[in-house]
Protein backbone atom coordinates (compact mmCIF):
# COMPACT_ATOMS: atom_id res chain seq x y z
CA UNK A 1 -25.42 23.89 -16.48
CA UNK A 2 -23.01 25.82 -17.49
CA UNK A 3 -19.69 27.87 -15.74
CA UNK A 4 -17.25 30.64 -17.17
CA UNK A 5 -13.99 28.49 -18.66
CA UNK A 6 -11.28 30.96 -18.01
CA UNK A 7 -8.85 29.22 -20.14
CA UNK A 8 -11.16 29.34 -23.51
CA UNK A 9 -13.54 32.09 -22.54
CA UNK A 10 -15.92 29.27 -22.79
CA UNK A 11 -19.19 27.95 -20.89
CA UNK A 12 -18.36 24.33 -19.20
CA UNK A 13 -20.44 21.81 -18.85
CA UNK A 14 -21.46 20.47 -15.33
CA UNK A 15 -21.25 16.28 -16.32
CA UNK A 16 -21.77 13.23 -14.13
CA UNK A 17 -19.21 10.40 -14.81
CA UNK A 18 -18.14 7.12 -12.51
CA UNK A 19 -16.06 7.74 -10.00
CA UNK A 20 -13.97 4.39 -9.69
CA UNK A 21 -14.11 2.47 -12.96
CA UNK A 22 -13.81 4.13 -17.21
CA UNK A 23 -11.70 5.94 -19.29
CA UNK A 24 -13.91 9.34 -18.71
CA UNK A 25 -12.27 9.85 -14.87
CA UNK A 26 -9.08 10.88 -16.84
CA UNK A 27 -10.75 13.58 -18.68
CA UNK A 28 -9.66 16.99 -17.10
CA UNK A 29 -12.50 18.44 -15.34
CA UNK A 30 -13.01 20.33 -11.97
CA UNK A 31 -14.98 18.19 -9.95
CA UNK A 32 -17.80 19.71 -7.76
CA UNK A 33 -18.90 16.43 -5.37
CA UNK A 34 -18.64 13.03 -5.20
CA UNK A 35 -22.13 11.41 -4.98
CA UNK A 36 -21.67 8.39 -2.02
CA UNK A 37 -18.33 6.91 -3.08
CA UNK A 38 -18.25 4.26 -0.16
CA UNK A 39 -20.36 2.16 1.28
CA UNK A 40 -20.35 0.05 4.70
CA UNK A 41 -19.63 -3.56 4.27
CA UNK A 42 -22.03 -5.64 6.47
CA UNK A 43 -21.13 -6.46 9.93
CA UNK A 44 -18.33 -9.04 10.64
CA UNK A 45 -18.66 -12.28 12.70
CA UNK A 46 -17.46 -11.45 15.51
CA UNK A 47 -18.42 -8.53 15.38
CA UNK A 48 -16.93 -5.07 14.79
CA UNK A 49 -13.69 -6.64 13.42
CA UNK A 50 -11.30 -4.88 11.27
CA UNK A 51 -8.53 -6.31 10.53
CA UNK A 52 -5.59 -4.75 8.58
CA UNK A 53 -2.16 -5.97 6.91
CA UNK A 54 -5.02 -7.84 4.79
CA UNK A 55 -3.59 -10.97 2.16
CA UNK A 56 -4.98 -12.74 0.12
CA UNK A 57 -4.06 -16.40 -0.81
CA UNK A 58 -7.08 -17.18 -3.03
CA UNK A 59 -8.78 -19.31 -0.36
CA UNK A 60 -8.77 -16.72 2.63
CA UNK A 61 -7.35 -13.76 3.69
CA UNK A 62 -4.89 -13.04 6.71
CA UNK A 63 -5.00 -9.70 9.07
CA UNK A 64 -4.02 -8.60 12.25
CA UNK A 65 -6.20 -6.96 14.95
CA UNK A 66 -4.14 -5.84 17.57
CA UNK A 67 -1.89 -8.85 18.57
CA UNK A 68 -3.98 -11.71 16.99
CA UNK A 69 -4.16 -13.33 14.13
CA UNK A 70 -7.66 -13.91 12.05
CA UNK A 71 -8.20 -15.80 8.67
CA UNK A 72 -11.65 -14.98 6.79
CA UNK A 73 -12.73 -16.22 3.49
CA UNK A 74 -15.02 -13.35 2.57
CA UNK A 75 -13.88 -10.46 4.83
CA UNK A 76 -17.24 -10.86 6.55
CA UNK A 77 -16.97 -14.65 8.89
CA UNK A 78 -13.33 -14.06 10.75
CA UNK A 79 -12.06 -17.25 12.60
CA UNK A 80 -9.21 -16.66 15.24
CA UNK A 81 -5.53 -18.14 14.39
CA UNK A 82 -2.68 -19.24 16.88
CA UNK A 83 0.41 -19.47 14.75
CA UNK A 84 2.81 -19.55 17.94
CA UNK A 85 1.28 -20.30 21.05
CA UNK A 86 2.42 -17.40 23.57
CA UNK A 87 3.60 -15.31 20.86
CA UNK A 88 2.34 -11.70 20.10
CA UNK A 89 1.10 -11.45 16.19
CA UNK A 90 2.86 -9.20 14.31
CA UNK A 91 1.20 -9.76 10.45
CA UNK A 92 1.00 -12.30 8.21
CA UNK A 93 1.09 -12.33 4.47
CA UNK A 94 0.46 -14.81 1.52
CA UNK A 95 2.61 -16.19 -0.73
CA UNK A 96 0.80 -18.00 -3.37
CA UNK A 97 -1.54 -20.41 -1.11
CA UNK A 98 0.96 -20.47 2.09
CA UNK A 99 0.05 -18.34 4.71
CA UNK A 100 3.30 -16.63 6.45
CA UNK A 101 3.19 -15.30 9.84
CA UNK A 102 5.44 -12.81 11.73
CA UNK A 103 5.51 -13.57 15.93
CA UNK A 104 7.32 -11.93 18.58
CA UNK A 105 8.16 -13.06 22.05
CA UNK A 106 10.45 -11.02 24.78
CA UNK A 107 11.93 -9.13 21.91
CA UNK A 108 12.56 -11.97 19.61
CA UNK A 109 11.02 -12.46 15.80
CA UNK A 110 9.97 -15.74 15.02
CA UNK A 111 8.88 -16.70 11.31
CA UNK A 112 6.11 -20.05 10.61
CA UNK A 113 4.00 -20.57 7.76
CA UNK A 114 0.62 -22.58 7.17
CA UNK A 115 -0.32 -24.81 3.98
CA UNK A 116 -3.86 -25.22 5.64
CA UNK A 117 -5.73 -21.87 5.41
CA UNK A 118 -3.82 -20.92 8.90
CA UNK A 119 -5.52 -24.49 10.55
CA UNK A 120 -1.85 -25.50 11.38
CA UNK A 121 1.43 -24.27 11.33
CA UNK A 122 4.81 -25.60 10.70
CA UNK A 123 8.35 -25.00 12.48
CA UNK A 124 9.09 -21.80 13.84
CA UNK A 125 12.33 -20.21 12.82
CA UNK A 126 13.76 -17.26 14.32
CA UNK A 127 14.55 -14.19 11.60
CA UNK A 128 17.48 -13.04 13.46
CA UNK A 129 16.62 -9.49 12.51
CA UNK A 130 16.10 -6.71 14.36
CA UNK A 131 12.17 -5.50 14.92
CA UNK A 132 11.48 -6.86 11.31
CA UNK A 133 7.97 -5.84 9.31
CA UNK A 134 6.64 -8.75 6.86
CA UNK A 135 5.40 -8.00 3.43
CA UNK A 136 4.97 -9.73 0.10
CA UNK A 137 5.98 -8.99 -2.69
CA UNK A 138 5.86 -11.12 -6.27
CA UNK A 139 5.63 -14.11 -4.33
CA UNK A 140 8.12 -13.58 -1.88
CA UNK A 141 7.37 -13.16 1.96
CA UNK A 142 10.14 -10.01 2.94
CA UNK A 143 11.00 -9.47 6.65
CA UNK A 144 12.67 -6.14 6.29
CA UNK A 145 14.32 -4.49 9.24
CA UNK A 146 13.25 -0.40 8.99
CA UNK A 147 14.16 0.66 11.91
CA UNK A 148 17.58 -0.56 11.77
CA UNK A 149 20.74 0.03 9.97
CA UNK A 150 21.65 -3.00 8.64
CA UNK A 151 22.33 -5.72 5.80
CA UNK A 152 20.63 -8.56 6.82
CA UNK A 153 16.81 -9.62 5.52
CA UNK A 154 14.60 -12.74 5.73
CA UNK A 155 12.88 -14.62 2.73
CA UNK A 156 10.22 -16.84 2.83
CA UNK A 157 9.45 -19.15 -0.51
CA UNK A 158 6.05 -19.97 -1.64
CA UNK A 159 7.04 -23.45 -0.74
CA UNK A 160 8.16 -22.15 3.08
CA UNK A 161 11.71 -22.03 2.40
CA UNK A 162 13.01 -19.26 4.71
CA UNK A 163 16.43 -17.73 3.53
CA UNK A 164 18.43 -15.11 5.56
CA UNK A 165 19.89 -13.02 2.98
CA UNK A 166 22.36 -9.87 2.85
CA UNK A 167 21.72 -6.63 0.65
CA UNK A 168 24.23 -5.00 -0.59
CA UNK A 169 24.77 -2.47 1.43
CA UNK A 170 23.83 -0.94 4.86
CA UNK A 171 20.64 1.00 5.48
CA UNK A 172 17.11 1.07 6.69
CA UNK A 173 15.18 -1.14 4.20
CA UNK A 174 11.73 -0.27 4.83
CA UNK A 175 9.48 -0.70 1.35
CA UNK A 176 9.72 -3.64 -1.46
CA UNK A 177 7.87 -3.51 -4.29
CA UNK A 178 7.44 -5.86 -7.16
CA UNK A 179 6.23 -5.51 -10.67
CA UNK A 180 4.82 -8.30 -12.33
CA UNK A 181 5.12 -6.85 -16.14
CA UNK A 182 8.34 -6.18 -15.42
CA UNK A 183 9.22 -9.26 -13.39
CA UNK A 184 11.54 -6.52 -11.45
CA UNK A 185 11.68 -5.73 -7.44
CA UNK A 186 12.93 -2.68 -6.07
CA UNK A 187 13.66 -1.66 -2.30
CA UNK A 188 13.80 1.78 -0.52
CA UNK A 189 14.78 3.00 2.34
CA UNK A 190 13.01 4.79 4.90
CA UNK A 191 15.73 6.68 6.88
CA UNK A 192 14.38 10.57 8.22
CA UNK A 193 17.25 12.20 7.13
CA UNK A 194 20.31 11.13 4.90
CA UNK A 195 20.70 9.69 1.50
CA UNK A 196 18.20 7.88 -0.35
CA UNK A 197 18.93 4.95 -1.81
CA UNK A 198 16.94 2.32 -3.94
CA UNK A 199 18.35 -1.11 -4.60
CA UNK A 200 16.51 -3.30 -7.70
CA UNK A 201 16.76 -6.67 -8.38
CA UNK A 202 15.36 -9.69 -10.99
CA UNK A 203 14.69 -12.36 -8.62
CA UNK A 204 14.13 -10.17 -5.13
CA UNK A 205 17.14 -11.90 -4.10
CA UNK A 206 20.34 -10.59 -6.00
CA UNK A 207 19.88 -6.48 -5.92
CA UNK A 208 22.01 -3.67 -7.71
CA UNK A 209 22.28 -0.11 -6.08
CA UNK A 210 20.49 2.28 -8.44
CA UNK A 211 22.85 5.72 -8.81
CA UNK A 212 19.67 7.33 -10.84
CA UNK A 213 17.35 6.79 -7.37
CA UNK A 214 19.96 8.92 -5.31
CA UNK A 215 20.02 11.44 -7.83
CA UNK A 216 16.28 12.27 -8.45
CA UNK A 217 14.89 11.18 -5.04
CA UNK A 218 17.19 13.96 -3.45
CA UNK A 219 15.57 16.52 -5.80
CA UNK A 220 11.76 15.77 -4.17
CA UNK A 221 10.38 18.09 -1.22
CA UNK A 222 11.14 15.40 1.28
CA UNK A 223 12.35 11.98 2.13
CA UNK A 224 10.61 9.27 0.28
CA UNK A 225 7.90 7.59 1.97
CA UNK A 226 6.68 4.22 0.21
CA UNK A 227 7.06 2.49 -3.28
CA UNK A 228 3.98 1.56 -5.68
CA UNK A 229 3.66 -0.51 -8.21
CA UNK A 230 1.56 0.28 -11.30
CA UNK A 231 1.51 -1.34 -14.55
CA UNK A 232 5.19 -1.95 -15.70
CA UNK A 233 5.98 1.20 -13.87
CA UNK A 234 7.03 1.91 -10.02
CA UNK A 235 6.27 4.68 -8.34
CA UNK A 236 7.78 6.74 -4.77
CA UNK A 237 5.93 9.14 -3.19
CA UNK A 238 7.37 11.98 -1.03
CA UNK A 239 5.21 14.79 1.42
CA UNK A 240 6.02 17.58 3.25
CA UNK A 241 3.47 20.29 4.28
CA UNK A 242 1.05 20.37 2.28
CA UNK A 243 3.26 19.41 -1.01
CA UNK A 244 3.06 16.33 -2.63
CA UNK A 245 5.48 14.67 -5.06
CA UNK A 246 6.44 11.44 -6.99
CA UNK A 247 9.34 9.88 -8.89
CA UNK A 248 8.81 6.90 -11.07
CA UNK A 249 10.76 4.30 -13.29
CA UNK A 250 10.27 2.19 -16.13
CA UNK A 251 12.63 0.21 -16.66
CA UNK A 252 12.67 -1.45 -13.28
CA UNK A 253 14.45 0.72 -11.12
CA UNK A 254 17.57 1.35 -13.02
CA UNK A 255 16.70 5.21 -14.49
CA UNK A 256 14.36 7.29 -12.42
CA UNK A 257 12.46 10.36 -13.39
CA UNK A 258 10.49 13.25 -11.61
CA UNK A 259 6.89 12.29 -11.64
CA UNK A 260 4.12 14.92 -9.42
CA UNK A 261 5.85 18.13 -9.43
CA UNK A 262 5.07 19.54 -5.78
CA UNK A 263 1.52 19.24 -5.92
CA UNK A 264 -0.61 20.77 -3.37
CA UNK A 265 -3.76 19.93 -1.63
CA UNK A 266 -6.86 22.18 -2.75
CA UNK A 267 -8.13 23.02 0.64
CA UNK A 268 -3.91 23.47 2.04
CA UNK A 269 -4.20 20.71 3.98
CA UNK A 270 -0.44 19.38 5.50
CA UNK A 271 0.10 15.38 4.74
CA UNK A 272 1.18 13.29 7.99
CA UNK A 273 1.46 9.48 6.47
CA UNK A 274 0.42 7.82 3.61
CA UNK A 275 -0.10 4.10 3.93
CA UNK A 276 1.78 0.93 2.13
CA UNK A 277 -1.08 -1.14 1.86
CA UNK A 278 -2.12 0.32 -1.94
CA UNK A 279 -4.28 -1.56 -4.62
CA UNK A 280 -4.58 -1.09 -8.30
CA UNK A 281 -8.15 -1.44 -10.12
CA UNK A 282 -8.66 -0.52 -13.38
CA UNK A 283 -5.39 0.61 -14.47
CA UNK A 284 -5.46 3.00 -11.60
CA UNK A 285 -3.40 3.24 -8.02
CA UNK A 286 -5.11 4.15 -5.16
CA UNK A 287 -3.29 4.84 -1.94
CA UNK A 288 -4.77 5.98 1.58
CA UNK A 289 -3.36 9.45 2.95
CA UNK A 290 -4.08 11.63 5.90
CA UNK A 291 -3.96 15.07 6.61
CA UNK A 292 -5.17 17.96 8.51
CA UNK A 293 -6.46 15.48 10.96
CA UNK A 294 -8.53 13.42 8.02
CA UNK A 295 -7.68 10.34 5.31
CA UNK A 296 -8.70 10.60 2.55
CA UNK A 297 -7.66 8.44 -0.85
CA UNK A 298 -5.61 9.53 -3.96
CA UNK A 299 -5.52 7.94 -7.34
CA UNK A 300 -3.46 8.13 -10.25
CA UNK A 301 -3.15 6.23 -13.75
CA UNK A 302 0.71 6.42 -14.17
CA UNK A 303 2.27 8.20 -10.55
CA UNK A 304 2.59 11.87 -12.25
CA UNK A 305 -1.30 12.95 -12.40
CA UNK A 306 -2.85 12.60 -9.29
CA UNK A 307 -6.36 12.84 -7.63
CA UNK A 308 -7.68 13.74 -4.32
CA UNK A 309 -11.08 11.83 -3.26
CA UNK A 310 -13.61 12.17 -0.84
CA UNK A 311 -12.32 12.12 2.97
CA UNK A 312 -12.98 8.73 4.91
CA UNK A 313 -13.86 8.69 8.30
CA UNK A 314 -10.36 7.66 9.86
CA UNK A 315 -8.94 10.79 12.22
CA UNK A 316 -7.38 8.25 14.69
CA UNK A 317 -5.36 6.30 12.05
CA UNK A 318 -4.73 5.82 8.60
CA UNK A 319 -6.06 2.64 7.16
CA UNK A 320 -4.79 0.26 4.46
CA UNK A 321 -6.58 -0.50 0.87
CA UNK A 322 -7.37 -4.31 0.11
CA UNK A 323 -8.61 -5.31 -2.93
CA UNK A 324 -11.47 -7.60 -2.34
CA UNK A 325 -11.70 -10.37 -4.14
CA UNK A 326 -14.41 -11.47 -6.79
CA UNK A 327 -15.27 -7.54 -7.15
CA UNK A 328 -13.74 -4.53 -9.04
CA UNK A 329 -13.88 -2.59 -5.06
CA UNK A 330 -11.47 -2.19 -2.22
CA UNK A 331 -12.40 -2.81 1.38
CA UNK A 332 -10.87 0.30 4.23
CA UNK A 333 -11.07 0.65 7.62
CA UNK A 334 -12.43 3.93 9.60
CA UNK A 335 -9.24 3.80 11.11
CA UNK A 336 -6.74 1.29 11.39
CA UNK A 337 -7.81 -1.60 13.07
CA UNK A 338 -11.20 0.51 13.86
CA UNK A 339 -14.60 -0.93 12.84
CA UNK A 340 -16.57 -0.25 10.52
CA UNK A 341 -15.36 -1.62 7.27
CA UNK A 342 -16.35 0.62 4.25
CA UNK A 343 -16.15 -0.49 0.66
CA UNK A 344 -16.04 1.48 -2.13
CA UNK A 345 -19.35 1.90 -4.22
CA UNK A 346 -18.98 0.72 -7.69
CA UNK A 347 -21.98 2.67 -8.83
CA UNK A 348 -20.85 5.84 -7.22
CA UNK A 349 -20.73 8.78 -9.67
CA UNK A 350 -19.16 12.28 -9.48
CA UNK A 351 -20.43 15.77 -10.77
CA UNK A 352 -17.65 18.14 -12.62
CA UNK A 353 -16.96 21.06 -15.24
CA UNK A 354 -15.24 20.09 -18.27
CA UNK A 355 -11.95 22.09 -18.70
């Protein structure tokens, strides 16, 4: 089949390609439909679980549904986890084979970590930070404070060392990222209103204020939202209505430049969140995003071309992406912490018009 190319005054071939895996998805093309590009995974034991914050430690992963704590070797069989008797789960991460786990109790944050698969759990350690969120990244367990003006920060080792640490200076650290290739971390802030600021680092313990970060970040349509990693490259993403855009660096956070230049949703759609929990396959990113009342997921190869895909069924919340393990897929929920899991379909292949 053929369309009218208004570029070349040329007919354009309607072609089929794969949607999630080889080179041919970053040939320019207008696609028409996406034929099935997710899949349900089968039902959980217990049922209907869907856990988010999902690590992986190369034995099991760790997630959170509502205040518990579940371990699951396959993302199918879930077994319930007490790290802290009493205490309300807040997430849980891996760090090479330890398991981490966040707790709170009467408005205190309590850090413990497991060496058995989440079987047993050592000491518990207060953070002494205010309403902190654990993450991990390049091996290190972060309990970053985002809600809260302030220095102070939490480490935990792959070994279960926990460190309280000081950045630099003052803000609300919200979003680490590492970069393996680079063997670089980077921080942002998360802050509604003010100045940006980025702080980068070569051990995610010793961090330098980037000047370039201020600079560009101030030039996108709205505050930055999260940091990505791809490749040796990092990437922040900033929405506003229904504009998109992304600055990137590589050279680990030092030098930043302007990456999607106010891109725009086909349909006009206005973004409300896009989601930390992101996962790279195949040289690509993929992150969740919702808008207009829908998620749906964009890709990109290098954080200045990016790609809508089809909408998932998640209205109430927006899901994270987990890479599942043993498979070239990622695992969603419909909705965060909202059954049923989907997966995306590794055969699943998309019609379009050459350009």
């Amino acid at each position: 089949m053929l369309s009218f190319n208004r570029k070349f005054g040329l007919g354009a071939a309607l072609r089929q390609r794969p949607i999630w895996a080889g080179s041919a998805r970053s040939a320019p093309g207008l696609v028409t439909i996406q034929l099935n590009p997710y899949k349900p995974r089968r039902q959980t034991s217990p049922a209907n679980l869907a856990a988010e914050g999902l690590s992986y430690n190369g034995t099991v992963y760790i997630g959170k549904v509502g205040g518990n704590c579940y371990t699951s070797p396959d993302l199918v069989t879930y077994t319930a986890r007490t790290p802290v008797s009493g205490n309300t789960f807040m997430g849980g991460v891996a760090v090479g084979t330890r398991l981490v786990a966040l707790t709170a109790y009467s408005g205190n944050y309590y850090l413990c970590s497991s060496a058995d698969n989440g079987v047993t759990w050592g000491s518990v350690t207060g953070t002494g930070t205010p309403n902190p969120v654990l993450s991990v990244a390049g091996g290190i367990a972060f309990a970053l404070s985002p809600g809260n003006n302030v220095l102070g920060y939490v480490t935990v080792s792959s070994a279960g060392v926990q460190t309280g640490r000081n950045f630099p200076v003052s803000s609300q650290w919200a979003s680490v990222a590492a970069n393996a290739a680079a063997d670089k971390w980077i921080v942002i802030n998360a802050a509604a209103s003010g100045t940006p600021a980025a702080l980068y680092s070569g051990d995610g313990a010793n961090w330098t204020v980037s000047s370039s970060y201020a600079t560009e970040a101030a030039k996108l349509n709205a505050f930055p939202a999260a940091i990505y990693s791809i490749g040796s490259r990092f990437v922040v993403v900033a929405f506003n209505g229904t504009s998109f855009s992304s600055i990137y660096s590589d050279d680990g956070g030092v030098t930043w430049l302007q990456g999607a230049s106010y891109g725009r949703l086909a349909d006009g759609r206005s973004f409300t969140a896009v989601h930390r929990d992101a996962v790279v396959l195949d040289g690509h990113l993929y992150i969740s995003a919702a808008a207009g009342g829908a998620a749906f997921i964009l890709s990109t190869p290098d954080g200045v071309t990016w790609r809508t895909h089809s909408d998932i069924n998640a209205t109430a919340s927006l899901p994270g992406l987990y890479k599942r393990s043993g498979a070239e897929s990622f695992v969603f929920n419909a909705g965060s912490e909202v059954a049923p899991v989907m997966e995306t379909n590794v055969t699943a292949q998309e019609l379009y018009y050459e350009l």
